[in-house]
N, C-alpha and C. Protein backbone atom coordinates (compact mmCIF):
# COMPACT_ATOMS: atom_id res chain seq x y z
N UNK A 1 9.98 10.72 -14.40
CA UNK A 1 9.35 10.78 -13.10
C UNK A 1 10.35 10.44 -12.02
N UNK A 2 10.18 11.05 -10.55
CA UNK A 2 11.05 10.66 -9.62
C UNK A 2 10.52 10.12 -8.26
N UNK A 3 11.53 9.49 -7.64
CA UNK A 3 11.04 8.96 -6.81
C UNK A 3 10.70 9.77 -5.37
N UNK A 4 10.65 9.24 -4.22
CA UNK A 4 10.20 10.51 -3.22
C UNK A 4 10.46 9.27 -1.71
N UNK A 5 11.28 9.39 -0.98
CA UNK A 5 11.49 8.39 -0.33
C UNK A 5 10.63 8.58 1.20
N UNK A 6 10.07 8.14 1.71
CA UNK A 6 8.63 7.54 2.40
C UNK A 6 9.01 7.49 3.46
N UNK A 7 10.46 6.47 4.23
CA UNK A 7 10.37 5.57 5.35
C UNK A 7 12.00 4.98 4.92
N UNK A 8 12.61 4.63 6.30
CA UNK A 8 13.47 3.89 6.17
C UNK A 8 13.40 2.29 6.18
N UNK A 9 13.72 1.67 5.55
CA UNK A 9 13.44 0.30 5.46
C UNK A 9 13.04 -0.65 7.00
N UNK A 10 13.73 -0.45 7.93
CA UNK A 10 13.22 -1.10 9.21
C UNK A 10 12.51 -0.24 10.28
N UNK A 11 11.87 1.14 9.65
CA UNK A 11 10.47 1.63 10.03
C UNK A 11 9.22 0.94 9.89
N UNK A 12 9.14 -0.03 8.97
CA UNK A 12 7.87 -0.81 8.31
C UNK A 12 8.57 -2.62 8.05
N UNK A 13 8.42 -3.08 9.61
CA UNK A 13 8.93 -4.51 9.62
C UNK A 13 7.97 -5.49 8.71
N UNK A 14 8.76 -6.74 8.32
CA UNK A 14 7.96 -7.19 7.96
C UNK A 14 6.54 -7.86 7.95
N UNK A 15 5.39 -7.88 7.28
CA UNK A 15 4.47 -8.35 7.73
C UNK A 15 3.47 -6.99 8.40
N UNK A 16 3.89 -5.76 8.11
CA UNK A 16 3.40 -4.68 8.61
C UNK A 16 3.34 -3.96 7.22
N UNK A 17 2.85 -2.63 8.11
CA UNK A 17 2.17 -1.38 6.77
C UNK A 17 1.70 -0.36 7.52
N UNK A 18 2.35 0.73 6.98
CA UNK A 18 1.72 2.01 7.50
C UNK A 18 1.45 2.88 5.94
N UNK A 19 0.87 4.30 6.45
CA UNK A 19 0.42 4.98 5.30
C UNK A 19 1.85 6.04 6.01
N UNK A 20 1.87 6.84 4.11
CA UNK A 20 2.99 7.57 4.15
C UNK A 20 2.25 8.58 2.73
N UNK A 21 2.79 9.65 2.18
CA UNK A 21 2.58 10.44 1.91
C UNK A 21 3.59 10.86 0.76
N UNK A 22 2.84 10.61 -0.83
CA UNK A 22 3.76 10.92 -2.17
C UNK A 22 2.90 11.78 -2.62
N UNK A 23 3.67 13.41 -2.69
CA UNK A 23 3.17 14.46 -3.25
C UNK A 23 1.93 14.49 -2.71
N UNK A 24 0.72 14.66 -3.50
CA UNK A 24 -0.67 15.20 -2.93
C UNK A 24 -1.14 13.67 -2.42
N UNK A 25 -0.87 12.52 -2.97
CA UNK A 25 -1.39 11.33 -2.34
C UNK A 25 -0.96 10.39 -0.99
N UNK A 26 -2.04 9.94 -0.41
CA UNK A 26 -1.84 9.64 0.52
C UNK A 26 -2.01 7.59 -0.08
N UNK A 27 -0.88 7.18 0.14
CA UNK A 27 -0.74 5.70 0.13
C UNK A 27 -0.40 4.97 1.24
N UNK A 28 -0.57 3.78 1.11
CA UNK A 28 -0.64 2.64 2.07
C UNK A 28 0.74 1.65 1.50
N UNK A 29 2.02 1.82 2.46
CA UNK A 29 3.05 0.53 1.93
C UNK A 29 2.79 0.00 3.05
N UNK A 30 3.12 -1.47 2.22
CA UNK A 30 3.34 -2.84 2.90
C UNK A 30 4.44 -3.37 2.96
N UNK A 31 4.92 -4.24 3.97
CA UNK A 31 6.23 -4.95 3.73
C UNK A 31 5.79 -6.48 4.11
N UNK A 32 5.81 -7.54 2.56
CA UNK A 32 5.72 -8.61 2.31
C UNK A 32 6.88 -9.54 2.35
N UNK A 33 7.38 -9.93 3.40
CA UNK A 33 8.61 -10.99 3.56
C UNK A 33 9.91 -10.06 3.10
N UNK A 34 9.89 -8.69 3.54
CA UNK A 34 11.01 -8.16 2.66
C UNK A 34 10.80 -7.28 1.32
N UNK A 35 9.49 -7.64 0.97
CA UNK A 35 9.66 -6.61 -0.26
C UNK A 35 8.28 -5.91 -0.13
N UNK A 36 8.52 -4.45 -0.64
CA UNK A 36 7.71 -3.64 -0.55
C UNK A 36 6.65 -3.13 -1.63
N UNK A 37 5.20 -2.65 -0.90
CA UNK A 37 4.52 -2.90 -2.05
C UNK A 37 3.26 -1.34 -1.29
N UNK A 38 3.07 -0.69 -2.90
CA UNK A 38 2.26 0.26 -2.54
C UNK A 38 1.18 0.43 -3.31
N UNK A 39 0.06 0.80 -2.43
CA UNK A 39 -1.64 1.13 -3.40
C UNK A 39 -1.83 2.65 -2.28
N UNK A 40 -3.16 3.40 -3.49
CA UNK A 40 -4.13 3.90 -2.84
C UNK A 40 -4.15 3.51 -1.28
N UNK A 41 -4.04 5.03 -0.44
CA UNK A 41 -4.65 4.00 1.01
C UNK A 41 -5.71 5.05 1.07
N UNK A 42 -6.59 4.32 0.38
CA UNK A 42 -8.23 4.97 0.52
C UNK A 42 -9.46 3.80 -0.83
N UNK A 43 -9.79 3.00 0.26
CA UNK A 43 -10.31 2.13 -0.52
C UNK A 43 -11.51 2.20 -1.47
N UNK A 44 -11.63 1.41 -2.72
CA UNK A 44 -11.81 2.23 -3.56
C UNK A 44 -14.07 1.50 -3.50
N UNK A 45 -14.40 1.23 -2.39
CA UNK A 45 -15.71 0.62 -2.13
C UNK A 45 -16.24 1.89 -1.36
N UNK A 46 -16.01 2.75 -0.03
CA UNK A 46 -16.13 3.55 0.43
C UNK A 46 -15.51 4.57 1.00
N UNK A 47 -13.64 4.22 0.65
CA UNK A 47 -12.70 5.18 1.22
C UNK A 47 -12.56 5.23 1.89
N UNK A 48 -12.59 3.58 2.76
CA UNK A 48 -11.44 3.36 4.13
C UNK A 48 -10.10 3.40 4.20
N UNK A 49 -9.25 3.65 5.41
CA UNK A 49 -8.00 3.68 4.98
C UNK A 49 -7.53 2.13 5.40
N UNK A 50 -6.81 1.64 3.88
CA UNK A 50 -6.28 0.63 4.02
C UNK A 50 -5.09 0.34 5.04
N UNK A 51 -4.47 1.06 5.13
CA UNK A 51 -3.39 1.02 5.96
C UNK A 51 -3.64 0.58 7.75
N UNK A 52 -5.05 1.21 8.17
CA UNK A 52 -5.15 0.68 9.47
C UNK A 52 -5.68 -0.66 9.46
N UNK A 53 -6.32 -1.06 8.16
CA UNK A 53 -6.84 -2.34 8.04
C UNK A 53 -5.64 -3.98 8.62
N UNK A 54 -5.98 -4.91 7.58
CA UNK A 54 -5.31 -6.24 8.19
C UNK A 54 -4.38 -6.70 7.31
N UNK A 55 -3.34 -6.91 7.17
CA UNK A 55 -2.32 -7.61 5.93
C UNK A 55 -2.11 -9.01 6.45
N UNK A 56 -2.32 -9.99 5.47
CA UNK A 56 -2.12 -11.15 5.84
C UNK A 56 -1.80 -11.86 4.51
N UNK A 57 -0.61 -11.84 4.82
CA UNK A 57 0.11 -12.15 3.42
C UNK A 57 0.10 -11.20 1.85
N UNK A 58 -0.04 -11.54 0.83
CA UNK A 58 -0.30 -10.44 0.23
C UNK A 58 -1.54 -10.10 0.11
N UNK A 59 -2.89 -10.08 1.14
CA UNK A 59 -3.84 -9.50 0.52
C UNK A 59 -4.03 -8.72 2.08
N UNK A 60 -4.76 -7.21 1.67
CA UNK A 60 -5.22 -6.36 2.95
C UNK A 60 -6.30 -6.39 2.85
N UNK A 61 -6.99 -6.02 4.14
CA UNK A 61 -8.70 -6.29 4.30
C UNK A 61 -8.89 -5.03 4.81
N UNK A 62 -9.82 -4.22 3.70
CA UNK A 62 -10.28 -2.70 4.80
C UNK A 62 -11.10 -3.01 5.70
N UNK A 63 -10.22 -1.90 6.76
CA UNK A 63 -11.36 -2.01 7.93
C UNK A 63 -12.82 -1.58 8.19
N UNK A 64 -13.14 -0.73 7.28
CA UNK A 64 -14.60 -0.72 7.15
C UNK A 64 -15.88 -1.71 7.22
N UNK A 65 -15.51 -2.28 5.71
CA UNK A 65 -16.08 -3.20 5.05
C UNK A 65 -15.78 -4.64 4.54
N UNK A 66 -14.18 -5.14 5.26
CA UNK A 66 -13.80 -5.92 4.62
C UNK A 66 -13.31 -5.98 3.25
N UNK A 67 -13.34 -5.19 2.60
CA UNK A 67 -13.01 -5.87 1.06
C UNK A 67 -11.61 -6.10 0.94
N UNK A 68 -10.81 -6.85 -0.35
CA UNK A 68 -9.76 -7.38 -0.31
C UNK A 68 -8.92 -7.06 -1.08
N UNK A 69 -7.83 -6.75 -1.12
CA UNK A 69 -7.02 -5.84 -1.82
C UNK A 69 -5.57 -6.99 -2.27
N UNK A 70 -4.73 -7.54 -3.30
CA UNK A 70 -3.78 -7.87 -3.52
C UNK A 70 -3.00 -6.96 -3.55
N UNK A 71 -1.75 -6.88 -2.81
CA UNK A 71 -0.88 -5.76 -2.47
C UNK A 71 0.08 -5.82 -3.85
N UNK A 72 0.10 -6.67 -4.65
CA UNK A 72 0.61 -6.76 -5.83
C UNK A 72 0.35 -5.96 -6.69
N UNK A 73 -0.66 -6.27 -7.10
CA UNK A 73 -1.48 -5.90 -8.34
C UNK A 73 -2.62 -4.76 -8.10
N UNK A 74 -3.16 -5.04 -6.81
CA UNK A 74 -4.58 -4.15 -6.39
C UNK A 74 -5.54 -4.33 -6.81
N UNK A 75 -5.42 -5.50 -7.64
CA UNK A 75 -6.63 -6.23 -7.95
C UNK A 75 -7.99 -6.54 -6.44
N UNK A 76 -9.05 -6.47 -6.52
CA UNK A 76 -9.75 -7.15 -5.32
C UNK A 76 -10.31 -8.46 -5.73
N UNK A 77 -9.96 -8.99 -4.19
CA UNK A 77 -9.45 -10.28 -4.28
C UNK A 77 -11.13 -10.94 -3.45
N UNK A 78 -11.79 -9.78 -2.50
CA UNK A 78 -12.86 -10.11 -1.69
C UNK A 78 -13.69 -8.89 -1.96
N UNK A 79 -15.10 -9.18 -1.94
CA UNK A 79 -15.91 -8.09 -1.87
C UNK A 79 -16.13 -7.08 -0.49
N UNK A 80 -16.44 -6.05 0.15
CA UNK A 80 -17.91 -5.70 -1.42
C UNK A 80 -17.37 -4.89 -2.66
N UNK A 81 -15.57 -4.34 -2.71
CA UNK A 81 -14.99 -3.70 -3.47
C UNK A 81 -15.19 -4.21 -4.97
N UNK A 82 -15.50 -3.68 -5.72
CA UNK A 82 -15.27 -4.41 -7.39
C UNK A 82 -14.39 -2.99 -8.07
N UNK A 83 -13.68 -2.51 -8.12
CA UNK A 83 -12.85 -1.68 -8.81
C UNK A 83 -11.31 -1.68 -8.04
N UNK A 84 -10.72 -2.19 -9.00
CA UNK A 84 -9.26 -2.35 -8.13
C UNK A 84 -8.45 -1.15 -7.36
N UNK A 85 -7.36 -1.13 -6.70
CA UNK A 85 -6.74 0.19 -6.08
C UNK A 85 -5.24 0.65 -6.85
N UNK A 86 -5.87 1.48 -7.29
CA UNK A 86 -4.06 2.37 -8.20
C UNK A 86 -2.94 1.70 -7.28
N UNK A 87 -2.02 1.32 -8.24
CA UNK A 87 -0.58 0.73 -7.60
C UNK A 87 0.41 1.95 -7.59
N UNK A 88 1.67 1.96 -6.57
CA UNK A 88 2.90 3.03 -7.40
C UNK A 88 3.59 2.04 -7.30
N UNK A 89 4.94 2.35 -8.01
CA UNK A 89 6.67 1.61 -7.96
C UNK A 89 6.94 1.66 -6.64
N UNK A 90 7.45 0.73 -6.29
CA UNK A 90 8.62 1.01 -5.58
C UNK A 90 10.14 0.12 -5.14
N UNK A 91 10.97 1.06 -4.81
CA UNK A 91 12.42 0.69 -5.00
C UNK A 91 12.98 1.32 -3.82
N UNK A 92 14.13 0.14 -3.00
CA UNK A 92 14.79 0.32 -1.96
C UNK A 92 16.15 0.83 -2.37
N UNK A 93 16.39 1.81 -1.81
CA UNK A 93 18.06 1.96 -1.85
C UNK A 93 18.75 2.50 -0.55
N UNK A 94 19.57 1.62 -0.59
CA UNK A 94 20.89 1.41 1.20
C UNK A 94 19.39 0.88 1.65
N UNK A 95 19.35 2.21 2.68
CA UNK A 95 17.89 1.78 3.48
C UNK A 95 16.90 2.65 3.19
N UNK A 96 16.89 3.28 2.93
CA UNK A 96 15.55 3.96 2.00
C UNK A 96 14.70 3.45 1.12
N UNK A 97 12.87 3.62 1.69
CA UNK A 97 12.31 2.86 0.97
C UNK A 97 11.40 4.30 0.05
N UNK A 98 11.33 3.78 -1.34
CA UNK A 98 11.39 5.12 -2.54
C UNK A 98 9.70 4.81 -3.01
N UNK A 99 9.11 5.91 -3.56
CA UNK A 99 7.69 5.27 -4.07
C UNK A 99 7.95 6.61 -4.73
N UNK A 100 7.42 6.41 -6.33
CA UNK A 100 7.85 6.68 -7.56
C UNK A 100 6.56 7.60 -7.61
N UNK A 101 6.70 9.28 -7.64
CA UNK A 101 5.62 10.08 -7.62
C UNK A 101 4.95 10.00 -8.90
N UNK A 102 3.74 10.18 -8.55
CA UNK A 102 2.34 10.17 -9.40
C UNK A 102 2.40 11.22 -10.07
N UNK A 103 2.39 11.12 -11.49
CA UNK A 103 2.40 12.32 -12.26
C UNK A 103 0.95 13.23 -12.72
């Protein structure tokens, strides 16, 4: 599998997140103190987009409904979500930030 590079590293400061676009999916990266982290940006309670939602530290809050997303894992961390959000890889190189296409 290969990667597909998104954004240049100081497009998405830290403590921020925008949505970006791997192959047919549309995801949500985050940048956590420096390191980068990607889910689904379409939440998986009613299919808000996570990305306009709130990051506060590692967990995002859709703007819909609130629910709570670990930018880690994608585990939910707050309701009303109970099914976690698909994760991808990802890997910086120079300044390019890479998210590892979905096969």
């Amino acid at each position: 599998m290969s990667y597909e590079k998104v954004a240049g590293v100081s497009e998405i400061p830290k403590g921020s997140m925008r949505s970006v676009r791997v192959g047919n999916e549309e995801v949500m990266l985050a940048n956590v103190d420096g390191k980068f982290y990607a889910l689904r940006n379409r939440c998986t309670h009613v299919g808000g987009p996570l990305a306009k939602g709130k990051l506060s530290g590692y967990v995002v809050q859709c703007p819909w409904h609130g629910s709570k997303f670990d930018v880690r894992t994608g585990s939910v961390v707050g309701p009303p979500a109970s099914a976690p959000e698909p994760t991808f890889e990802v890997k910086v190189e120079n300044d390019a930030v890479m998210i590892k296409k979905p096969s």
